[in-house]
PDB file of N, CA and C in Angstrom:
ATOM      1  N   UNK A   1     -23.263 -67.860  89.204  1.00  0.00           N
ATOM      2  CA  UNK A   1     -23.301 -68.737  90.360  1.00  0.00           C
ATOM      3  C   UNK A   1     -24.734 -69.169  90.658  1.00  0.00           C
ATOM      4  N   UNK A   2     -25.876 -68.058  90.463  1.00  0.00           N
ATOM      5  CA  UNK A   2     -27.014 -68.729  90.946  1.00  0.00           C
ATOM      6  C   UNK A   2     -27.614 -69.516  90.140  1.00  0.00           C
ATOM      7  N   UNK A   3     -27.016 -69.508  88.484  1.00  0.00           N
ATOM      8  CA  UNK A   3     -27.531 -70.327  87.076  1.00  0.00           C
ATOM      9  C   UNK A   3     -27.063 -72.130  88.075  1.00  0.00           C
ATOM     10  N   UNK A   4     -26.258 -71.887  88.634  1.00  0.00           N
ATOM     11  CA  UNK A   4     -25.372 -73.299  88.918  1.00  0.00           C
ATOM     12  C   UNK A   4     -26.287 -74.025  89.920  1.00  0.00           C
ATOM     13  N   UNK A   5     -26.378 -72.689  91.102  1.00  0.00           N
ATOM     14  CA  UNK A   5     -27.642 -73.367  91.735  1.00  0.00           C
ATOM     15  C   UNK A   5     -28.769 -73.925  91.750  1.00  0.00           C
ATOM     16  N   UNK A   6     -29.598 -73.234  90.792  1.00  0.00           N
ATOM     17  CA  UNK A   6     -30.816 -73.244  90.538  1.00  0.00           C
ATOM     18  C   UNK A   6     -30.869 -72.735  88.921  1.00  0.00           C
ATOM     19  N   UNK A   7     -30.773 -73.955  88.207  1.00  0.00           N
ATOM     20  CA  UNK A   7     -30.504 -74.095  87.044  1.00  0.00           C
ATOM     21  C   UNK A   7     -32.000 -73.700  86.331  1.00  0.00           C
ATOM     22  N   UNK A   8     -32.102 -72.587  85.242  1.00  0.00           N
ATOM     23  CA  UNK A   8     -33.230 -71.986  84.673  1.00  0.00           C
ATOM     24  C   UNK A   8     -33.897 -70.977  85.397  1.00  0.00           C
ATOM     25  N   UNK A   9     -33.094 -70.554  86.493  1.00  0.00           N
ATOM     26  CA  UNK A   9     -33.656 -69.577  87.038  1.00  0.00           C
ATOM     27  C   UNK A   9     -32.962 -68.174  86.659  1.00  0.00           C
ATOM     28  N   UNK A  10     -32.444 -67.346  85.836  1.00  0.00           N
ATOM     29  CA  UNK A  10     -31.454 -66.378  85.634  1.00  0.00           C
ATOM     30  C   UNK A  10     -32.291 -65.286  85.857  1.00  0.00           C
ATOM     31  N   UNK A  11     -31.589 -64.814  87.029  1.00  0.00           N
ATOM     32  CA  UNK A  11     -32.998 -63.408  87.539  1.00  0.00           C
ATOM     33  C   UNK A  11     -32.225 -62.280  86.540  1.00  0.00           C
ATOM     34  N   UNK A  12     -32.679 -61.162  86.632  1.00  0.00           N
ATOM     35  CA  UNK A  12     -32.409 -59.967  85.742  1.00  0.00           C
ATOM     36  C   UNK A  12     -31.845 -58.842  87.082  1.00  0.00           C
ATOM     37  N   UNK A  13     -30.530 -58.882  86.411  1.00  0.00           N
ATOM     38  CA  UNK A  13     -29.679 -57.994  87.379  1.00  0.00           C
ATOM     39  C   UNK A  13     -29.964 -56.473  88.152  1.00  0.00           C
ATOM     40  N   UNK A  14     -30.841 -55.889  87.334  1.00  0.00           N
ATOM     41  CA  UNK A  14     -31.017 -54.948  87.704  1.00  0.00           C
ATOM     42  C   UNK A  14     -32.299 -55.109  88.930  1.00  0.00           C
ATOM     43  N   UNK A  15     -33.227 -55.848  88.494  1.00  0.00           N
ATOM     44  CA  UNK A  15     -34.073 -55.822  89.711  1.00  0.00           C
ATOM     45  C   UNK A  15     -33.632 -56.056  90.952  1.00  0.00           C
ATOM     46  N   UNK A  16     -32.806 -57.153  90.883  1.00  0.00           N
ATOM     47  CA  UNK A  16     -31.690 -57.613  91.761  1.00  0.00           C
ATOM     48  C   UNK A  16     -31.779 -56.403  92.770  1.00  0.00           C
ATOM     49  N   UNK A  17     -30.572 -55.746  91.851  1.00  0.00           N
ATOM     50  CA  UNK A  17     -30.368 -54.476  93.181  1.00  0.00           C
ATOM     51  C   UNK A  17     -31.139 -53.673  93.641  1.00  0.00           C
ATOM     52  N   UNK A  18     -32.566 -53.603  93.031  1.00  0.00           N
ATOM     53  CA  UNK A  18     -33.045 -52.708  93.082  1.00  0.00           C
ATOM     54  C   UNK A  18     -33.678 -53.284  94.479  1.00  0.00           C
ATOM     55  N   UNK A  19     -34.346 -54.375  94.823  1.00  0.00           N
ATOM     56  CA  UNK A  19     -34.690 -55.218  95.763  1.00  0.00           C
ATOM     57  C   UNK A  19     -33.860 -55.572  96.772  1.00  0.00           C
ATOM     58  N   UNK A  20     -32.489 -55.589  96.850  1.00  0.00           N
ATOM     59  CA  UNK A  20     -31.816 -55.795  97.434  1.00  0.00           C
ATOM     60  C   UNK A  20     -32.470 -55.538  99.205  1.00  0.00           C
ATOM     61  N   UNK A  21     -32.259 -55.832 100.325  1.00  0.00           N
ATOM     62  CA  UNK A  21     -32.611 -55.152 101.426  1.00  0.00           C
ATOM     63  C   UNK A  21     -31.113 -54.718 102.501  1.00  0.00           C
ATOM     64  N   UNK A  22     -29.747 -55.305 101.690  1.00  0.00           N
ATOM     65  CA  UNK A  22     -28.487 -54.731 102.047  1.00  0.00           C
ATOM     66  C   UNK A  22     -27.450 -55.078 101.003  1.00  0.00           C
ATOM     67  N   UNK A  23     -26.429 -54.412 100.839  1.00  0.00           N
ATOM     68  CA  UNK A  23     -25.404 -54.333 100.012  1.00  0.00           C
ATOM     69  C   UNK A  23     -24.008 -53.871 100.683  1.00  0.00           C
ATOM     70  N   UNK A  24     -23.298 -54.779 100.410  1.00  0.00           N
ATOM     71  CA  UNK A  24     -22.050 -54.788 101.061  1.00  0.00           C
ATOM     72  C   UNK A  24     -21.123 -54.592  99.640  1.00  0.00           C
ATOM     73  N   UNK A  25     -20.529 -53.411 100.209  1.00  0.00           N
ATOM     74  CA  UNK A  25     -19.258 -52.896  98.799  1.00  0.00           C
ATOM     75  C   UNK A  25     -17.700 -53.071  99.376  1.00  0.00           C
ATOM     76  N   UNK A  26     -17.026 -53.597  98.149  1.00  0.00           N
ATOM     77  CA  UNK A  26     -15.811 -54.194  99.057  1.00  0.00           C
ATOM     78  C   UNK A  26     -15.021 -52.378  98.894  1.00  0.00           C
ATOM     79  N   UNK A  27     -15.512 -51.355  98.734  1.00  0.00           N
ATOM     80  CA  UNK A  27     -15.132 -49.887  98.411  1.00  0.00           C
ATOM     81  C   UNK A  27     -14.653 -49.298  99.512  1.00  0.00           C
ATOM     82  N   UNK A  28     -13.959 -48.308  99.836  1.00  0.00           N
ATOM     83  CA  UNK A  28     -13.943 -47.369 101.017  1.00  0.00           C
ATOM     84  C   UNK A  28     -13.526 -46.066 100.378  1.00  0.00           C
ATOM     85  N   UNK A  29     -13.912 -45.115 101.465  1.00  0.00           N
ATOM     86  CA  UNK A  29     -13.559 -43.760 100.661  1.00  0.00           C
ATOM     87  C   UNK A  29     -12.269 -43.315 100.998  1.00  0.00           C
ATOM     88  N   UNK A  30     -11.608 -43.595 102.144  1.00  0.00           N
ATOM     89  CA  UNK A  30     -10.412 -44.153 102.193  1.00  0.00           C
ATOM     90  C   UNK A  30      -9.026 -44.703 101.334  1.00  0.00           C
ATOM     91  N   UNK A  31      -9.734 -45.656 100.305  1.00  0.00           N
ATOM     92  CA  UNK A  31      -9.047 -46.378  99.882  1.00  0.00           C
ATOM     93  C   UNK A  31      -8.732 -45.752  98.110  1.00  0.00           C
ATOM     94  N   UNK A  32      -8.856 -45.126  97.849  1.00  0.00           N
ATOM     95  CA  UNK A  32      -8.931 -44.049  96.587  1.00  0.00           C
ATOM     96  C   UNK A  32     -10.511 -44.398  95.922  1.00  0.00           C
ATOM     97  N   UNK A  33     -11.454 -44.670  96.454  1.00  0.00           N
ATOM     98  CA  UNK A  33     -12.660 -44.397  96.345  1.00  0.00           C
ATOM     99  C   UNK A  33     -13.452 -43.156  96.068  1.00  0.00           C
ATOM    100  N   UNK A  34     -12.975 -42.534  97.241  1.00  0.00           N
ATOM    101  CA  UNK A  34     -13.601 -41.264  97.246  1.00  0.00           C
ATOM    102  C   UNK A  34     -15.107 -40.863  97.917  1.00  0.00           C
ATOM    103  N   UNK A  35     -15.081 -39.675  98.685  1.00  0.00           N
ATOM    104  CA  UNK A  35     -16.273 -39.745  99.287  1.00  0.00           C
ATOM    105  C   UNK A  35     -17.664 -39.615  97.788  1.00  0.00           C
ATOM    106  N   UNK A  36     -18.497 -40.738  97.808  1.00  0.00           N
ATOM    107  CA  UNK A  36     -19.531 -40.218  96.988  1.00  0.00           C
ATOM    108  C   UNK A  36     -20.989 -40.997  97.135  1.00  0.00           C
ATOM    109  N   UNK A  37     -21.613 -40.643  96.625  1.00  0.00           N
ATOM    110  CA  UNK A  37     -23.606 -40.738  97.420  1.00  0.00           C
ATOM    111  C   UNK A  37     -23.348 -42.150  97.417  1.00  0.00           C
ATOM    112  N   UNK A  38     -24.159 -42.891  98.260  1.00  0.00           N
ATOM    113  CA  UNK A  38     -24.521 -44.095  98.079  1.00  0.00           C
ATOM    114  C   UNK A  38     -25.768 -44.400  98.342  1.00  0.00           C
ATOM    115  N   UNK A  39     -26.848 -45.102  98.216  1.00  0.00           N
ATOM    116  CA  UNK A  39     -27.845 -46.133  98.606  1.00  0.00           C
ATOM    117  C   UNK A  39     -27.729 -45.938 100.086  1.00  0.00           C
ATOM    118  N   UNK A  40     -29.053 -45.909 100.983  1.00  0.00           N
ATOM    119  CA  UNK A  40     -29.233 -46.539 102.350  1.00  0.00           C
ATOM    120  C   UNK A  40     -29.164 -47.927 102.769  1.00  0.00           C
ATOM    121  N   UNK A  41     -28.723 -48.892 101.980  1.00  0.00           N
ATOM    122  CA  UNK A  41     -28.952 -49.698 102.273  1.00  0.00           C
ATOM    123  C   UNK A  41     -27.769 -50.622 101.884  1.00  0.00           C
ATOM    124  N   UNK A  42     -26.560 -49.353 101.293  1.00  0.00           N
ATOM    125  CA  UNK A  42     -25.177 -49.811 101.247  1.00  0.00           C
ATOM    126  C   UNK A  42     -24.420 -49.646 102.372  1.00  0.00           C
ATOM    127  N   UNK A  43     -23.390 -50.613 102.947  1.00  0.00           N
ATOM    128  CA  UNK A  43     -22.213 -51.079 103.785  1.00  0.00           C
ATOM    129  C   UNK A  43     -21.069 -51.028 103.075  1.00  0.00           C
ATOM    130  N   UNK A  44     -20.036 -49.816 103.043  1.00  0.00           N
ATOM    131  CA  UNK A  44     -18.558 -49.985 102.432  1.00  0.00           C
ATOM    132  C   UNK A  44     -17.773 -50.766 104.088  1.00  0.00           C
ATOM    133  N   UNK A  45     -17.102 -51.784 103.149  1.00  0.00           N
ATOM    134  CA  UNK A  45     -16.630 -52.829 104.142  1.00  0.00           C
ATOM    135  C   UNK A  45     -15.074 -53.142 103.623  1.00  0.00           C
ATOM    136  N   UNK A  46     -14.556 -51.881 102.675  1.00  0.00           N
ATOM    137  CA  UNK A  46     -13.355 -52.148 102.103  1.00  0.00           C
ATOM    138  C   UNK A  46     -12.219 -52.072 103.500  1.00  0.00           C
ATOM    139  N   UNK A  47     -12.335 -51.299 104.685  1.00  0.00           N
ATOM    140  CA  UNK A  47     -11.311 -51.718 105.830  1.00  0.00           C
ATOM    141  C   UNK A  47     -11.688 -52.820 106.802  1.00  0.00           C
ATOM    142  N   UNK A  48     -12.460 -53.548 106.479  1.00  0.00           N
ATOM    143  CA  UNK A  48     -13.124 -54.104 107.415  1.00  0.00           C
ATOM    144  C   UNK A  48     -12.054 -55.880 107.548  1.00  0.00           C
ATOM    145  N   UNK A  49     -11.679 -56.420 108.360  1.00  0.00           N
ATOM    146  CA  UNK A  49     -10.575 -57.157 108.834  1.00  0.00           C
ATOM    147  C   UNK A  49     -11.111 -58.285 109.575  1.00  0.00           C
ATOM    148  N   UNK A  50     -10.956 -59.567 109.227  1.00  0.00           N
ATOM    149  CA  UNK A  50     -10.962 -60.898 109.873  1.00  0.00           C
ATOM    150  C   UNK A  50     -10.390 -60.878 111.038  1.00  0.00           C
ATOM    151  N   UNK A  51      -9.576 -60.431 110.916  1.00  0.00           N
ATOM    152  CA  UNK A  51      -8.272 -60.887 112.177  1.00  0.00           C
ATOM    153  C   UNK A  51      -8.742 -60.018 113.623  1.00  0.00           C
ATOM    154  N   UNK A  52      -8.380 -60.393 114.750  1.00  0.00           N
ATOM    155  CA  UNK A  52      -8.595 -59.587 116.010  1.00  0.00           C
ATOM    156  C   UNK A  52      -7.970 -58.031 115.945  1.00  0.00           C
ATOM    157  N   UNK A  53      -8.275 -57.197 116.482  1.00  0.00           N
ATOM    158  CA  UNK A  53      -7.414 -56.200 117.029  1.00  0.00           C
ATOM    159  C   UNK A  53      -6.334 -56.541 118.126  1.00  0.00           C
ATOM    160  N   UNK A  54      -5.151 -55.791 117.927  1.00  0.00           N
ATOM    161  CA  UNK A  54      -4.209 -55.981 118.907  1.00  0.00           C
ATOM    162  C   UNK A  54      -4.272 -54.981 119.765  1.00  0.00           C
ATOM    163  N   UNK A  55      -3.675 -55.360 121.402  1.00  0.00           N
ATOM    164  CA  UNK A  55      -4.319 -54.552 122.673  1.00  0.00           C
ATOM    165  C   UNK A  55      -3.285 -53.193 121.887  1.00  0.00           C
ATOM    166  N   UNK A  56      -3.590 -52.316 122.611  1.00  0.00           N
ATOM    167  CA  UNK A  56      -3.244 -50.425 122.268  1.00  0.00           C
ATOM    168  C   UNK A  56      -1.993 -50.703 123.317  1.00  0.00           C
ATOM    169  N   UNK A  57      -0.871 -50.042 122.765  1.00  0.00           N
ATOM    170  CA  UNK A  57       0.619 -50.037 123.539  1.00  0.00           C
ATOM    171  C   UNK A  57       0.890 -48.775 123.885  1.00  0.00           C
ATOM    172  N   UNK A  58       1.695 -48.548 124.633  1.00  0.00           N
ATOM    173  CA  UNK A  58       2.464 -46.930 125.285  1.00  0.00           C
ATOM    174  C   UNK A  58       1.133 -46.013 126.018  1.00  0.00           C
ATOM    175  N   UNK A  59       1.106 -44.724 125.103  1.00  0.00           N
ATOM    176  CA  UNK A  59       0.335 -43.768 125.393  1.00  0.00           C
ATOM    177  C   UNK A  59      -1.167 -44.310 125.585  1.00  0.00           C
ATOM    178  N   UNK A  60      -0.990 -44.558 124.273  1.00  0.00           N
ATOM    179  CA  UNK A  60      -2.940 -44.969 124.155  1.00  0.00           C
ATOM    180  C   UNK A  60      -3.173 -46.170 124.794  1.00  0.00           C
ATOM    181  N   UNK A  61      -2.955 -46.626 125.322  1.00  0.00           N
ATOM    182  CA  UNK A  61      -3.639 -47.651 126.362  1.00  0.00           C
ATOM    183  C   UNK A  61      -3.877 -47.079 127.325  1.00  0.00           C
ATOM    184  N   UNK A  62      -5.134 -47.456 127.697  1.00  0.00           N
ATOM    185  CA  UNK A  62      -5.755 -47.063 129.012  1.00  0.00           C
ATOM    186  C   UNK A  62      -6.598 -45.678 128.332  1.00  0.00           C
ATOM    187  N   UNK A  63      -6.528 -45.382 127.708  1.00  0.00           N
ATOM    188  CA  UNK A  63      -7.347 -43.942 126.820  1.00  0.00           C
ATOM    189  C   UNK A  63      -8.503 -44.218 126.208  1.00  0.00           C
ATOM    190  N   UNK A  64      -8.526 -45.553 125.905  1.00  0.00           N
ATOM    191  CA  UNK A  64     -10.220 -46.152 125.182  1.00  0.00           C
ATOM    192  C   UNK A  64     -10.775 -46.368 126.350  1.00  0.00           C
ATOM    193  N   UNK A  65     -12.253 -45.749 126.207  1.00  0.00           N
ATOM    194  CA  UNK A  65     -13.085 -46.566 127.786  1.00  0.00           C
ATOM    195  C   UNK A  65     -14.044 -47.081 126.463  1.00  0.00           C
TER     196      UNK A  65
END
């Protein structure tokens, strides 16, 4: 994608990450991932949801402050 952009520029992948200053993983440990080390400067964003939350019904409403 960035060859497309900026044609003759093909950076070298590894520096890439190494420079990175955040990283977003579509992973969760949750999700059969598994808990394991990551980078400080990684974000697992595999539950993470577009859509609104819906209000809390029955019991648990009124229980979040």
């Amino acid at each position: 994608m960035i060859e497309e952009v900026v044609p003759g520029s093909q950076p070298d992948l590894n520096s890439l990450s190494l420079e990175a200053a955040l990283v977003i993983n579509h992973g969760s440990p949750f999700m059969g991932d598994g808990p394991r080390p990551l980078m400080p400067n990684t974000v697992q964003a595999g539950l993470m949801s577009c859509f609104p939350g819906k209000p809390l019904e029955g019991e648990l409403k009124g229980t979040v402050s």
